[in-house]
PDB file of N, CA and C in Angstrom:
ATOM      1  N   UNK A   1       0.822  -1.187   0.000  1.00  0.00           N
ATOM      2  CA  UNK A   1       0.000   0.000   0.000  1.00  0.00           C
ATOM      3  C   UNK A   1       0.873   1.261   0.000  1.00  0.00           C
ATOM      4  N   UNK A   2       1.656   1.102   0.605  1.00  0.00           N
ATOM      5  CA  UNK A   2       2.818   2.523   1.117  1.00  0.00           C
ATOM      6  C   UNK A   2       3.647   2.663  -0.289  1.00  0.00           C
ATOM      7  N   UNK A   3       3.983   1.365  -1.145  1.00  0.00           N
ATOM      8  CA  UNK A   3       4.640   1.704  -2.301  1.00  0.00           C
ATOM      9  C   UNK A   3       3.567   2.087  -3.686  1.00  0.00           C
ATOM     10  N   UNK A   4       2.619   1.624  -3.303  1.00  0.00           N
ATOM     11  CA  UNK A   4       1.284   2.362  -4.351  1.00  0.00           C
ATOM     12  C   UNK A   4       1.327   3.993  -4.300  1.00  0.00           C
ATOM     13  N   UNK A   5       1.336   4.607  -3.067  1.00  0.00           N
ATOM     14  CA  UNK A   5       1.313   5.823  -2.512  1.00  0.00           C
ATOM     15  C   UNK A   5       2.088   6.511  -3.324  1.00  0.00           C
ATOM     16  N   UNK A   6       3.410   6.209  -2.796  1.00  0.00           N
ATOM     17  CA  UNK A   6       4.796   6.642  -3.266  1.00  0.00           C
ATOM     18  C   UNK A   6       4.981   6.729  -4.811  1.00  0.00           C
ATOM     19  N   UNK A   7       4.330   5.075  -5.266  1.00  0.00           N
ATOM     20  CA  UNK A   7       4.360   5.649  -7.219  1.00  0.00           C
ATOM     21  C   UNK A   7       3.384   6.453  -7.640  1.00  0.00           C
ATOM     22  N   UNK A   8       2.408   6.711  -6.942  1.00  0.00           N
ATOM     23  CA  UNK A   8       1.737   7.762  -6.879  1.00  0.00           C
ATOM     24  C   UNK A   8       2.135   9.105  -7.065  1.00  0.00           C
ATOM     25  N   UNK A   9       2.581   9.176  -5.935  1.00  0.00           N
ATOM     26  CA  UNK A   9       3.156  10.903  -5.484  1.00  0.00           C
ATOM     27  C   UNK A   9       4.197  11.255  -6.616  1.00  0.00           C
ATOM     28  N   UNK A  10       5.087  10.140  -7.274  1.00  0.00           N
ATOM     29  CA  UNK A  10       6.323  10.225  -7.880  1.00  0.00           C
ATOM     30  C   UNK A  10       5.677  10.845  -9.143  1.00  0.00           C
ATOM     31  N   UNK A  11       4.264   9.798  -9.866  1.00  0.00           N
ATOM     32  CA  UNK A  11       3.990  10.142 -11.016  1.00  0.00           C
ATOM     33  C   UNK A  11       3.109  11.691 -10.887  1.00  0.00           C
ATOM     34  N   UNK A  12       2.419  11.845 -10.253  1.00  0.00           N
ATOM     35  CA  UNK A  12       1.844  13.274  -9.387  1.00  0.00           C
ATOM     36  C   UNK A  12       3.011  14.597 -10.033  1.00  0.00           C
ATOM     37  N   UNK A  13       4.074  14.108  -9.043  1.00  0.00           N
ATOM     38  CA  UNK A  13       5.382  14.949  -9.421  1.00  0.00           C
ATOM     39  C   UNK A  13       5.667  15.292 -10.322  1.00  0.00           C
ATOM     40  N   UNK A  14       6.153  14.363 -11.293  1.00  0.00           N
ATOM     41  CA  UNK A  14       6.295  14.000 -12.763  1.00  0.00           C
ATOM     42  C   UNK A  14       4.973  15.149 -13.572  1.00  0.00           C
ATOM     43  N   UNK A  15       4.189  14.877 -13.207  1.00  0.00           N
ATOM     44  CA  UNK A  15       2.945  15.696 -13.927  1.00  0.00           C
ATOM     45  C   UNK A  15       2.876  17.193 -13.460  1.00  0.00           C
ATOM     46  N   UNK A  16       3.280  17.221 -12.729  1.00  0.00           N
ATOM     47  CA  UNK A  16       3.784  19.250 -12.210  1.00  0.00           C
ATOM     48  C   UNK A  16       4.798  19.130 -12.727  1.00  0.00           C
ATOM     49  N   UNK A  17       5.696  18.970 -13.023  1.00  0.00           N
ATOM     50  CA  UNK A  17       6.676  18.858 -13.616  1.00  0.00           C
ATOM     51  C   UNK A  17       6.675  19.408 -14.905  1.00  0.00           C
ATOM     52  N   UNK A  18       5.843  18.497 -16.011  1.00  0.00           N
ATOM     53  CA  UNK A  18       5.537  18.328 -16.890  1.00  0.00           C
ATOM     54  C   UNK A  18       4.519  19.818 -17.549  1.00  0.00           C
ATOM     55  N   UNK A  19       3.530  19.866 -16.489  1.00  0.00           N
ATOM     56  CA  UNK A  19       2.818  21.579 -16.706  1.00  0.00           C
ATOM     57  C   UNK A  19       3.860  22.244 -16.496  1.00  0.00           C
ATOM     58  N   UNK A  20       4.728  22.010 -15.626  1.00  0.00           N
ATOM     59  CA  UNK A  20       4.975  23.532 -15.622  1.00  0.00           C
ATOM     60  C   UNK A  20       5.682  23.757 -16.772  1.00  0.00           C
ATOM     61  N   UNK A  21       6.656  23.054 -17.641  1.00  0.00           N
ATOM     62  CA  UNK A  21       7.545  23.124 -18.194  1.00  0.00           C
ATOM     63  C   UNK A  21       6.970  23.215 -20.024  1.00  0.00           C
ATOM     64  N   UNK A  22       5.508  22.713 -19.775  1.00  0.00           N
ATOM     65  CA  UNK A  22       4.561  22.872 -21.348  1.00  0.00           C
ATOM     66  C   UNK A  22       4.048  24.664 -20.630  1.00  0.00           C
ATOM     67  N   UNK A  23       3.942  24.698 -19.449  1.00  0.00           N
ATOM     68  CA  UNK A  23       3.396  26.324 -19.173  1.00  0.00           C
ATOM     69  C   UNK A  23       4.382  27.385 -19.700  1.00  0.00           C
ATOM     70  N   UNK A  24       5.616  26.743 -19.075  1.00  0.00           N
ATOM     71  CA  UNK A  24       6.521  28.022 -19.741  1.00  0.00           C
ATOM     72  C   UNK A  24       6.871  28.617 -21.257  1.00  0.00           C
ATOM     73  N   UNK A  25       6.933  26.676 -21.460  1.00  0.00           N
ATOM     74  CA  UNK A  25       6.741  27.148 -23.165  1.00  0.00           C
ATOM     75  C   UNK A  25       5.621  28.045 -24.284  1.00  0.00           C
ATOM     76  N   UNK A  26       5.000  27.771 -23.112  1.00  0.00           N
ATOM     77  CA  UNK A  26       3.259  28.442 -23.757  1.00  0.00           C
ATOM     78  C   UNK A  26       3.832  29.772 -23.694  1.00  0.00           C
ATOM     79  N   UNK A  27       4.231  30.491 -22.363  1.00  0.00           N
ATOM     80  CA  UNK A  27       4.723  31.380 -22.616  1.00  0.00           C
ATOM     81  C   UNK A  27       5.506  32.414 -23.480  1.00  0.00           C
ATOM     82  N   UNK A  28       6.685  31.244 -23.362  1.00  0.00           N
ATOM     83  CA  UNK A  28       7.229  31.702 -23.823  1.00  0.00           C
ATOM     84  C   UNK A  28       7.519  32.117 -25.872  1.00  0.00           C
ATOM     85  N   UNK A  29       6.621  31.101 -26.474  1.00  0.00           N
ATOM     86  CA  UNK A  29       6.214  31.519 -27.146  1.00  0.00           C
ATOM     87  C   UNK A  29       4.798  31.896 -27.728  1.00  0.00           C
ATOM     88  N   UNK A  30       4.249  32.916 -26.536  1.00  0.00           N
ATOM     89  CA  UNK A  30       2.784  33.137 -26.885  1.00  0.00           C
ATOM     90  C   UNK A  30       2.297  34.888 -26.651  1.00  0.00           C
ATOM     91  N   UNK A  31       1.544  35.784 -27.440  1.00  0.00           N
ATOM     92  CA  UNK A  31       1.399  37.055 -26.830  1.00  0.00           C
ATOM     93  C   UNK A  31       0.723  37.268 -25.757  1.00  0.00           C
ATOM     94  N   UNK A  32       0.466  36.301 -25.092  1.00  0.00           N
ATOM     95  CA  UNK A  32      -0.566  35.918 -24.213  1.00  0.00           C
ATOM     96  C   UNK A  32      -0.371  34.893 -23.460  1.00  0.00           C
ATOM     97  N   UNK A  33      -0.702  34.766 -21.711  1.00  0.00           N
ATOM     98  CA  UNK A  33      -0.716  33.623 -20.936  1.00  0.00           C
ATOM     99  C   UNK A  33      -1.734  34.058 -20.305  1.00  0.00           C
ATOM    100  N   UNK A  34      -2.031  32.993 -18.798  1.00  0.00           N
ATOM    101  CA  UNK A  34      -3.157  32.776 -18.505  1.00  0.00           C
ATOM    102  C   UNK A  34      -2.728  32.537 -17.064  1.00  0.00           C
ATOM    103  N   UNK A  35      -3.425  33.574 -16.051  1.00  0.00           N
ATOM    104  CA  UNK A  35      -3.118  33.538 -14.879  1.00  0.00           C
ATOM    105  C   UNK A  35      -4.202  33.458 -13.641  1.00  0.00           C
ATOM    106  N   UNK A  36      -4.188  32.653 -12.578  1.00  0.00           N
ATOM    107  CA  UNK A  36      -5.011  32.862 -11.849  1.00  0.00           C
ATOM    108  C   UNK A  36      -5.232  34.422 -11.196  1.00  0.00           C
ATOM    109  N   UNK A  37      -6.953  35.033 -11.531  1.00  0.00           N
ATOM    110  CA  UNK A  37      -7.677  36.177 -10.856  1.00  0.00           C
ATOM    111  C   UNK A  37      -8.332  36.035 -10.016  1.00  0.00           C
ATOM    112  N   UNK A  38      -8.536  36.203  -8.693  1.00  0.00           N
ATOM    113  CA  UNK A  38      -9.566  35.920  -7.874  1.00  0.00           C
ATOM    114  C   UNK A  38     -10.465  34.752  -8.150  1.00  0.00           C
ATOM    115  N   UNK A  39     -11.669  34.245  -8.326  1.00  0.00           N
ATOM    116  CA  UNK A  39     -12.043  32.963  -8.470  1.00  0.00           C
ATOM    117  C   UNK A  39     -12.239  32.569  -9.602  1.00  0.00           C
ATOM    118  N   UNK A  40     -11.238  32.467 -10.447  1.00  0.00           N
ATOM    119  CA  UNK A  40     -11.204  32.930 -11.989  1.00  0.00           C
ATOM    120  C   UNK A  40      -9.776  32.897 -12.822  1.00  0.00           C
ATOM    121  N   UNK A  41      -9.778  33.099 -13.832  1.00  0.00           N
ATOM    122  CA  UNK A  41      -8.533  32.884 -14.734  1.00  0.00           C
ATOM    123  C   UNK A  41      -8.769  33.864 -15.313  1.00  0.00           C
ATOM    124  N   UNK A  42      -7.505  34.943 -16.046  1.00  0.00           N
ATOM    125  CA  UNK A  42      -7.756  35.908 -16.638  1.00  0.00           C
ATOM    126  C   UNK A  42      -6.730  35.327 -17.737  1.00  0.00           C
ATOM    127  N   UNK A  43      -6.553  35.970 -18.840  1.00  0.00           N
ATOM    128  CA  UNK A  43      -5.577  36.169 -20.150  1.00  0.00           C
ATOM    129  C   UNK A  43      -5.153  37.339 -20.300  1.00  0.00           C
ATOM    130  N   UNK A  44      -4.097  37.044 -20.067  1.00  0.00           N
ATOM    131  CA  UNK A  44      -3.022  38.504 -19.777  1.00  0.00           C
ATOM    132  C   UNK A  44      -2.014  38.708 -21.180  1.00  0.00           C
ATOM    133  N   UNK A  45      -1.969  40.207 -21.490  1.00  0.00           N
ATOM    134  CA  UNK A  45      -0.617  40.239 -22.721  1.00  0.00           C
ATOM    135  C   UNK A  45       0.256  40.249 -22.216  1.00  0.00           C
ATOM    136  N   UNK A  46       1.391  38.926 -22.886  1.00  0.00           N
ATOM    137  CA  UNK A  46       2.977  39.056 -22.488  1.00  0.00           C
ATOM    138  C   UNK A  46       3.550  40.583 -22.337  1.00  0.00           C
ATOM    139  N   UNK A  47       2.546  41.283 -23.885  1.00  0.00           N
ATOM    140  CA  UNK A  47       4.133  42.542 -23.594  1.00  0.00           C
ATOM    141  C   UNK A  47       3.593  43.785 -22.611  1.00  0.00           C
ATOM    142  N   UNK A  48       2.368  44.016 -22.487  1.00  0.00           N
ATOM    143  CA  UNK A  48       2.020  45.094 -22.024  1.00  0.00           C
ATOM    144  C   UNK A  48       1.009  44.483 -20.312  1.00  0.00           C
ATOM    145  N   UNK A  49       0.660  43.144 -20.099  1.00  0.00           N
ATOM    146  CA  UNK A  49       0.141  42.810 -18.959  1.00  0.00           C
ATOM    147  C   UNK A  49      -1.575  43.521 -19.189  1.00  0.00           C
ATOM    148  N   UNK A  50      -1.718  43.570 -20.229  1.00  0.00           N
ATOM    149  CA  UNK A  50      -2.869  43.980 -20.032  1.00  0.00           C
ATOM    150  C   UNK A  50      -3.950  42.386 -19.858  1.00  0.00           C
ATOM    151  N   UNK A  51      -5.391  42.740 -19.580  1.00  0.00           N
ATOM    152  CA  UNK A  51      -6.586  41.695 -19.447  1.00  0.00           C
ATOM    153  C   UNK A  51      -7.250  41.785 -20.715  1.00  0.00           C
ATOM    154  N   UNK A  52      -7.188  40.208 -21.463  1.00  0.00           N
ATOM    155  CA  UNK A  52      -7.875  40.349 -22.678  1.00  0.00           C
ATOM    156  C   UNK A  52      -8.883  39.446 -22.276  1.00  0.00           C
ATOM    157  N   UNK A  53      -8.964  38.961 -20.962  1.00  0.00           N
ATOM    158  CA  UNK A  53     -10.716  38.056 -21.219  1.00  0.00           C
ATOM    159  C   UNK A  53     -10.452  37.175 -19.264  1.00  0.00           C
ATOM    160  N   UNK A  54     -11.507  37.279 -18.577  1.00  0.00           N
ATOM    161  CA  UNK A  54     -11.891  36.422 -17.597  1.00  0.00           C
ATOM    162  C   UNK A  54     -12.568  35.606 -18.255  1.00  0.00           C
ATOM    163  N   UNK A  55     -11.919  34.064 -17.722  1.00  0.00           N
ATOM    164  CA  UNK A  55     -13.188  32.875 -17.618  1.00  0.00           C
ATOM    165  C   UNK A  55     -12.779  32.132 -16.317  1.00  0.00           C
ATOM    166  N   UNK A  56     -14.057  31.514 -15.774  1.00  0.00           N
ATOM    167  CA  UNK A  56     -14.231  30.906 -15.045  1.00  0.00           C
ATOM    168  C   UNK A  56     -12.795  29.175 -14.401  1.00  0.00           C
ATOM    169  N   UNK A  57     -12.870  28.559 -15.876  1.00  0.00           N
ATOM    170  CA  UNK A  57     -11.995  27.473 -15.830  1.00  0.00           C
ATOM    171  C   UNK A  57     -10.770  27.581 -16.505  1.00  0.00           C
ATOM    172  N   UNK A  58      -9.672  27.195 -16.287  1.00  0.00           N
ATOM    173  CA  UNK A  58      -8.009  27.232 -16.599  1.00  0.00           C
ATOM    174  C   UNK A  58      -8.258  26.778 -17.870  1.00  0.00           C
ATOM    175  N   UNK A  59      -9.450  25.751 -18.376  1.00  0.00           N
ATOM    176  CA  UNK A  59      -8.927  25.123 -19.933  1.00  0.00           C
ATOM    177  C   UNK A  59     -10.047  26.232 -20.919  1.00  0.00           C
ATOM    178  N   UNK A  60     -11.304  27.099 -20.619  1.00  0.00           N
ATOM    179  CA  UNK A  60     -11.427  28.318 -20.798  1.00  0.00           C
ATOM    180  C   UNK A  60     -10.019  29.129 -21.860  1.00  0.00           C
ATOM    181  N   UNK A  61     -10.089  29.190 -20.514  1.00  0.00           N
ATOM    182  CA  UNK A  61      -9.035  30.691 -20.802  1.00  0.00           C
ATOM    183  C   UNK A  61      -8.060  30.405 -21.285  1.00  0.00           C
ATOM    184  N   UNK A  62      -7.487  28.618 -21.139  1.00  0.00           N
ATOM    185  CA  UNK A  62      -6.427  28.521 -22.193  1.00  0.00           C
ATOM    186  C   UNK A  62      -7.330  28.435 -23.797  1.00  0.00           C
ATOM    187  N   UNK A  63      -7.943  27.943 -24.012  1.00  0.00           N
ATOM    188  CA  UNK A  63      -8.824  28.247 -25.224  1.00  0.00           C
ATOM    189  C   UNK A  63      -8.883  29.417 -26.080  1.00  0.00           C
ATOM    190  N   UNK A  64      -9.358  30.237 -25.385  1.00  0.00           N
ATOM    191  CA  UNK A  64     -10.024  32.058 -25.124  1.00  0.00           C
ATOM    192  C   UNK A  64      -8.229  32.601 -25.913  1.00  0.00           C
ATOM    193  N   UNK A  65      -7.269  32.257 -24.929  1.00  0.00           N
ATOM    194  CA  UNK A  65      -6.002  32.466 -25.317  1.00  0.00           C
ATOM    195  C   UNK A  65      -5.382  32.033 -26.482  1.00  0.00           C
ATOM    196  N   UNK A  66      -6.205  30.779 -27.032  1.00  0.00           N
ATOM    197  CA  UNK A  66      -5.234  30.453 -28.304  1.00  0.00           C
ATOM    198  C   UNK A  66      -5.973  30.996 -29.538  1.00  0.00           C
ATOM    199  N   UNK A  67      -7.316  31.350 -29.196  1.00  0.00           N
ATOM    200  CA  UNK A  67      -8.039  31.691 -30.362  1.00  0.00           C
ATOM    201  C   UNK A  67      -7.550  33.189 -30.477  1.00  0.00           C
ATOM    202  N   UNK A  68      -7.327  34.211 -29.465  1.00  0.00           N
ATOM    203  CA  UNK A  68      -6.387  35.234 -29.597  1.00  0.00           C
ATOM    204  C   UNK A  68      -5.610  35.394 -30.233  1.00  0.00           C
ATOM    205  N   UNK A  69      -4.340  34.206 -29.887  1.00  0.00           N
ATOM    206  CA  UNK A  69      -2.954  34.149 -31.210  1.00  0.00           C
ATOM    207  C   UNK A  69      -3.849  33.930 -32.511  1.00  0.00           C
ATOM    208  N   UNK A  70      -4.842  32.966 -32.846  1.00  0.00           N
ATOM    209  CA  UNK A  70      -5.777  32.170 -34.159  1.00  0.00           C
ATOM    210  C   UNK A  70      -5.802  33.938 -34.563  1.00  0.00           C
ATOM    211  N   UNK A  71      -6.707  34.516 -34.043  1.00  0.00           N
ATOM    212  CA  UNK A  71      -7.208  35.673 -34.465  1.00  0.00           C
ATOM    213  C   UNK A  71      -6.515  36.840 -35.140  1.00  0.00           C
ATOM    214  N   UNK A  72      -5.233  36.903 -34.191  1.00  0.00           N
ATOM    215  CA  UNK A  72      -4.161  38.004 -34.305  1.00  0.00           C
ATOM    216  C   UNK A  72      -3.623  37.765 -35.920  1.00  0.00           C
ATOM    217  N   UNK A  73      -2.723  36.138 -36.167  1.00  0.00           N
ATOM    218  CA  UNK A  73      -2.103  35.524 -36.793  1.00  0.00           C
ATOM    219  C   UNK A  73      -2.992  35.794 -37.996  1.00  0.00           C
ATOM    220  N   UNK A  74      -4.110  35.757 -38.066  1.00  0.00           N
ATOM    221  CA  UNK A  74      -4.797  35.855 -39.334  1.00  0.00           C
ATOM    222  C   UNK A  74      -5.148  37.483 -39.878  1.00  0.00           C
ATOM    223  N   UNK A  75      -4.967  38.081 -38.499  1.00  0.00           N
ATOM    224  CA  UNK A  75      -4.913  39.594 -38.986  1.00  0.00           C
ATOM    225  C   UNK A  75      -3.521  40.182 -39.398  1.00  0.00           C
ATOM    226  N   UNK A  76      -3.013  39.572 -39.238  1.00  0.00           N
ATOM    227  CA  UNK A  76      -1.230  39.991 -39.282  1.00  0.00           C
ATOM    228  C   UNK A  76      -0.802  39.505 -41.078  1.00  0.00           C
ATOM    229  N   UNK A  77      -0.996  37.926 -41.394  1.00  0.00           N
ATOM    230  CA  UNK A  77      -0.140  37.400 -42.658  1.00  0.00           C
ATOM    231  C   UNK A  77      -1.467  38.354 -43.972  1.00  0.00           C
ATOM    232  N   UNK A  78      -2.551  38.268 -44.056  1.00  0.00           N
ATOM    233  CA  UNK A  78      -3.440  39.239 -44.943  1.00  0.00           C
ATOM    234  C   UNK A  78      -3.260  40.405 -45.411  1.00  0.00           C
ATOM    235  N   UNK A  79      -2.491  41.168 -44.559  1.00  0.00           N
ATOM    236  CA  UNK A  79      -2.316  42.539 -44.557  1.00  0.00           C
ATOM    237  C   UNK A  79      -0.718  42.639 -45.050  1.00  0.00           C
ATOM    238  N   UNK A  80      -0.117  41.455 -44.768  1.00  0.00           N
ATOM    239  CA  UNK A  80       1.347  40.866 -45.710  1.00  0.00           C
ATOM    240  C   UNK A  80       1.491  41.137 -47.256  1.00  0.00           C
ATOM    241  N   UNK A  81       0.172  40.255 -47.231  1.00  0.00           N
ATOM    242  CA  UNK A  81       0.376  39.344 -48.759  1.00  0.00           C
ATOM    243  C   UNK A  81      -0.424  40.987 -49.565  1.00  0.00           C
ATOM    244  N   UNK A  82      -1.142  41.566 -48.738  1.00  0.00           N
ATOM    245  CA  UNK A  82      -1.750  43.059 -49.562  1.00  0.00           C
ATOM    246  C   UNK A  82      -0.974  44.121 -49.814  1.00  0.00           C
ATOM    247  N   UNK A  83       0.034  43.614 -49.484  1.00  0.00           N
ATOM    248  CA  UNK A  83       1.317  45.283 -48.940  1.00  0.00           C
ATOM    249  C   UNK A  83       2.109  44.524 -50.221  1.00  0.00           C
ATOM    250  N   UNK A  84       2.403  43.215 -50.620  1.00  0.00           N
ATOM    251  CA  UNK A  84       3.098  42.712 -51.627  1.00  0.00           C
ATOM    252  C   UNK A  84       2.776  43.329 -52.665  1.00  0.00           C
ATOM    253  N   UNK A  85       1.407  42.656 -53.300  1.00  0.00           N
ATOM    254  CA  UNK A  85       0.155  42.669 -54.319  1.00  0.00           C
ATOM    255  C   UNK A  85       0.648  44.681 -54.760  1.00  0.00           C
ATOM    256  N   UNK A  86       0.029  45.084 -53.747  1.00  0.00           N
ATOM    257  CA  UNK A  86       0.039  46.569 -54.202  1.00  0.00           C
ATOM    258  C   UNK A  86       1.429  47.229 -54.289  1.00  0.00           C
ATOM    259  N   UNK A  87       2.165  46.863 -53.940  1.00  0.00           N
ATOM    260  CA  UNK A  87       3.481  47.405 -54.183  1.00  0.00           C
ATOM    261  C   UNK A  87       3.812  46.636 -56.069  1.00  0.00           C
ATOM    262  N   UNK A  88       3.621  45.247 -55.795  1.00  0.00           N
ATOM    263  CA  UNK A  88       3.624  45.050 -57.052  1.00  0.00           C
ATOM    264  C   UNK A  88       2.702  45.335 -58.570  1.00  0.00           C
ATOM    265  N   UNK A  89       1.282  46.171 -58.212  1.00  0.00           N
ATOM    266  CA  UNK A  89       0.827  46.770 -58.701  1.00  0.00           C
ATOM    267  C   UNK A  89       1.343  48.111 -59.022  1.00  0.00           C
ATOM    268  N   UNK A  90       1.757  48.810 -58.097  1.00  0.00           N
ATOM    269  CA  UNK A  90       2.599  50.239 -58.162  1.00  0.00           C
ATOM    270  C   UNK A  90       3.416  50.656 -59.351  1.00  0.00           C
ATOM    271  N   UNK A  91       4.281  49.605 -59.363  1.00  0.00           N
ATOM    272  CA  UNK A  91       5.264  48.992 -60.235  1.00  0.00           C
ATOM    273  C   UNK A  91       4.654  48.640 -61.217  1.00  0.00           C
ATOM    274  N   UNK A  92       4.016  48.466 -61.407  1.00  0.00           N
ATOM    275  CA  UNK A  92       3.365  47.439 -62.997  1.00  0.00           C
ATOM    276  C   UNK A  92       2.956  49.331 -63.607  1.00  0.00           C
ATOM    277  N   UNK A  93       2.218  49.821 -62.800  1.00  0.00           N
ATOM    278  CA  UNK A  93       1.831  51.049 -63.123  1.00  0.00           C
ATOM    279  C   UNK A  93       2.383  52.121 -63.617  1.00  0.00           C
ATOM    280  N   UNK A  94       3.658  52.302 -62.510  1.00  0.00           N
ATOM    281  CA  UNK A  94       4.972  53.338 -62.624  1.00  0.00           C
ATOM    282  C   UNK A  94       5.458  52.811 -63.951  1.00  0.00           C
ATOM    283  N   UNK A  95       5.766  51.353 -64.717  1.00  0.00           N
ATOM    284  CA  UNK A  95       6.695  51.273 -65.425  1.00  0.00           C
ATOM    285  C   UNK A  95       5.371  51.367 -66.973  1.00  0.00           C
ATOM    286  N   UNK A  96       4.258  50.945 -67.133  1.00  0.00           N
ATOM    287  CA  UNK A  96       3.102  51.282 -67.976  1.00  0.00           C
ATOM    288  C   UNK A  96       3.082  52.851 -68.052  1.00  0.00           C
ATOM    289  N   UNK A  97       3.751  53.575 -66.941  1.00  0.00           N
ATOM    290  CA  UNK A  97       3.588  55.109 -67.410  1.00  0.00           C
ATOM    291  C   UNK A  97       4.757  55.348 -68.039  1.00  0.00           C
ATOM    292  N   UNK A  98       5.964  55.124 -68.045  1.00  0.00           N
ATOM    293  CA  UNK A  98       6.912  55.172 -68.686  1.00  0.00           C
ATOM    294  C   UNK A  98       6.791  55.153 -69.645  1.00  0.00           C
ATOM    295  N   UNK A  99       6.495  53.790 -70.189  1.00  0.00           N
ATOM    296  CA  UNK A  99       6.604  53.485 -71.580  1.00  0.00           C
ATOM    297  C   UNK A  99       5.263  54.120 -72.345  1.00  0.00           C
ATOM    298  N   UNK A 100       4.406  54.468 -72.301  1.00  0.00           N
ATOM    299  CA  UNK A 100       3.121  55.637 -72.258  1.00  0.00           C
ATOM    300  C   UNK A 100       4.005  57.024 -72.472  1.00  0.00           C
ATOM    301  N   UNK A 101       4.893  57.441 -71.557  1.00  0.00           N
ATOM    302  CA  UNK A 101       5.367  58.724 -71.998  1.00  0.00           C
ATOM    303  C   UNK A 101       6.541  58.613 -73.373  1.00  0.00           C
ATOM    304  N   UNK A 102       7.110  57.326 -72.958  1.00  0.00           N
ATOM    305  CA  UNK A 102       7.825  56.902 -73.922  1.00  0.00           C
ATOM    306  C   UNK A 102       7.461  57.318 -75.780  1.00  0.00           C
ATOM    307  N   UNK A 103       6.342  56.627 -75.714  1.00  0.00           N
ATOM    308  CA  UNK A 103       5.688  56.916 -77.069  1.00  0.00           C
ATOM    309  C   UNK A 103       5.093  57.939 -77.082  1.00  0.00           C
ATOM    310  N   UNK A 104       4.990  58.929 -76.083  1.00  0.00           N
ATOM    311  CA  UNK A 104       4.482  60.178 -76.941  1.00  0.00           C
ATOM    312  C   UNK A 104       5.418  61.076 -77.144  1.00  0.00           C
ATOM    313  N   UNK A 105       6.758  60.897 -76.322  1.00  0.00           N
ATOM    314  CA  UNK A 105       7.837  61.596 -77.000  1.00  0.00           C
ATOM    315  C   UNK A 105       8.372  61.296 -78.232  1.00  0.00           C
ATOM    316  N   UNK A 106       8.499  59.496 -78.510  1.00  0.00           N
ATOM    317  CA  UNK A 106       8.376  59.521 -79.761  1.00  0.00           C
ATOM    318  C   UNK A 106       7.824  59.818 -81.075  1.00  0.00           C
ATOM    319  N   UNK A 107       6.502  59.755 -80.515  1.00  0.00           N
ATOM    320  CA  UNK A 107       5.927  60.228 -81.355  1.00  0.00           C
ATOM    321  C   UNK A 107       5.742  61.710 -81.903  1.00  0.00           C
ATOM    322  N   UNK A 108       6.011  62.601 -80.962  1.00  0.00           N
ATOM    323  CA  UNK A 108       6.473  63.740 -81.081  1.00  0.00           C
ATOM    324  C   UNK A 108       7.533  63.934 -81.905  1.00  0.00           C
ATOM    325  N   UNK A 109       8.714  63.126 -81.676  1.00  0.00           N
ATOM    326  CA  UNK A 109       9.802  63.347 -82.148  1.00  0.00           C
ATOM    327  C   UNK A 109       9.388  63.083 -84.026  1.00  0.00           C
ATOM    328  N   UNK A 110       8.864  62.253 -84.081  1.00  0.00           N
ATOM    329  CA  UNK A 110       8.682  61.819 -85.792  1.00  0.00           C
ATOM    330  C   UNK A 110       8.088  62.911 -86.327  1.00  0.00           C
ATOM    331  N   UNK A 111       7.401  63.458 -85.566  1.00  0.00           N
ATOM    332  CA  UNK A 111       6.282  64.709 -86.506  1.00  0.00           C
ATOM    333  C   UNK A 111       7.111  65.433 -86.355  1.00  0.00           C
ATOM    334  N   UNK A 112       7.745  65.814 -85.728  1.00  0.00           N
ATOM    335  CA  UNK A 112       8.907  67.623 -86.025  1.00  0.00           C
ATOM    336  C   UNK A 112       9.542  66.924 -86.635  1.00  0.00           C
TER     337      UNK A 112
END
């Protein structure tokens, strides 16, 4: 019975262990963690500590927290690929005016 206990407590251990060390990583790569508030869990920003959401349960607010990064991540690469697009439109434009002025100087040039 006393060695049931003991592999108990060991694997127990093992499993704090184990959170804490998937917690830090969460951290550490996340804009956001998740901390106990009064009877409650809040989601806090890594860089500024601000409160982006109370919930009630730890798997909540880890949730609440990843759909945050989901959310951010999808507002962030869109606004990427649009800054490309239009820069490479710019260009298509700038160099269509060129060759546009191109020929009317030439064409100028033939008539005198």
């Amino acid at each position: 019975m006393q060695a049931a206990i003991q592999r108990s407590q060991v694997k127990l251990e093992a499993l704090r262990q184990e959170v804490i060390t998937a917690t830090e990583a969460f951290r550490s790569r996340s804009r956001f963690f998740v901390t106990q508030s009064g009877n409650g869990w809040a989601v806090v920003s890594a860089s500024n500590n601000r409160v982006y959401g109370r919930n009630t349960s730890y798997a909540q607010a880890v949730r609440y927290a990843q759909s945050l990064e989901r959310a951010i991540d999808a507002k962030t690469l869109p606004v990427v690929a649009v800054v490309k697009v239009r820069q490479v439109g710019e260009s298509a434009t700038r160099w269509c005016s060129l060759l546009a002025l191109l020929f009317i100087v030439a064409a100028a040039a033939v008539q005198s």
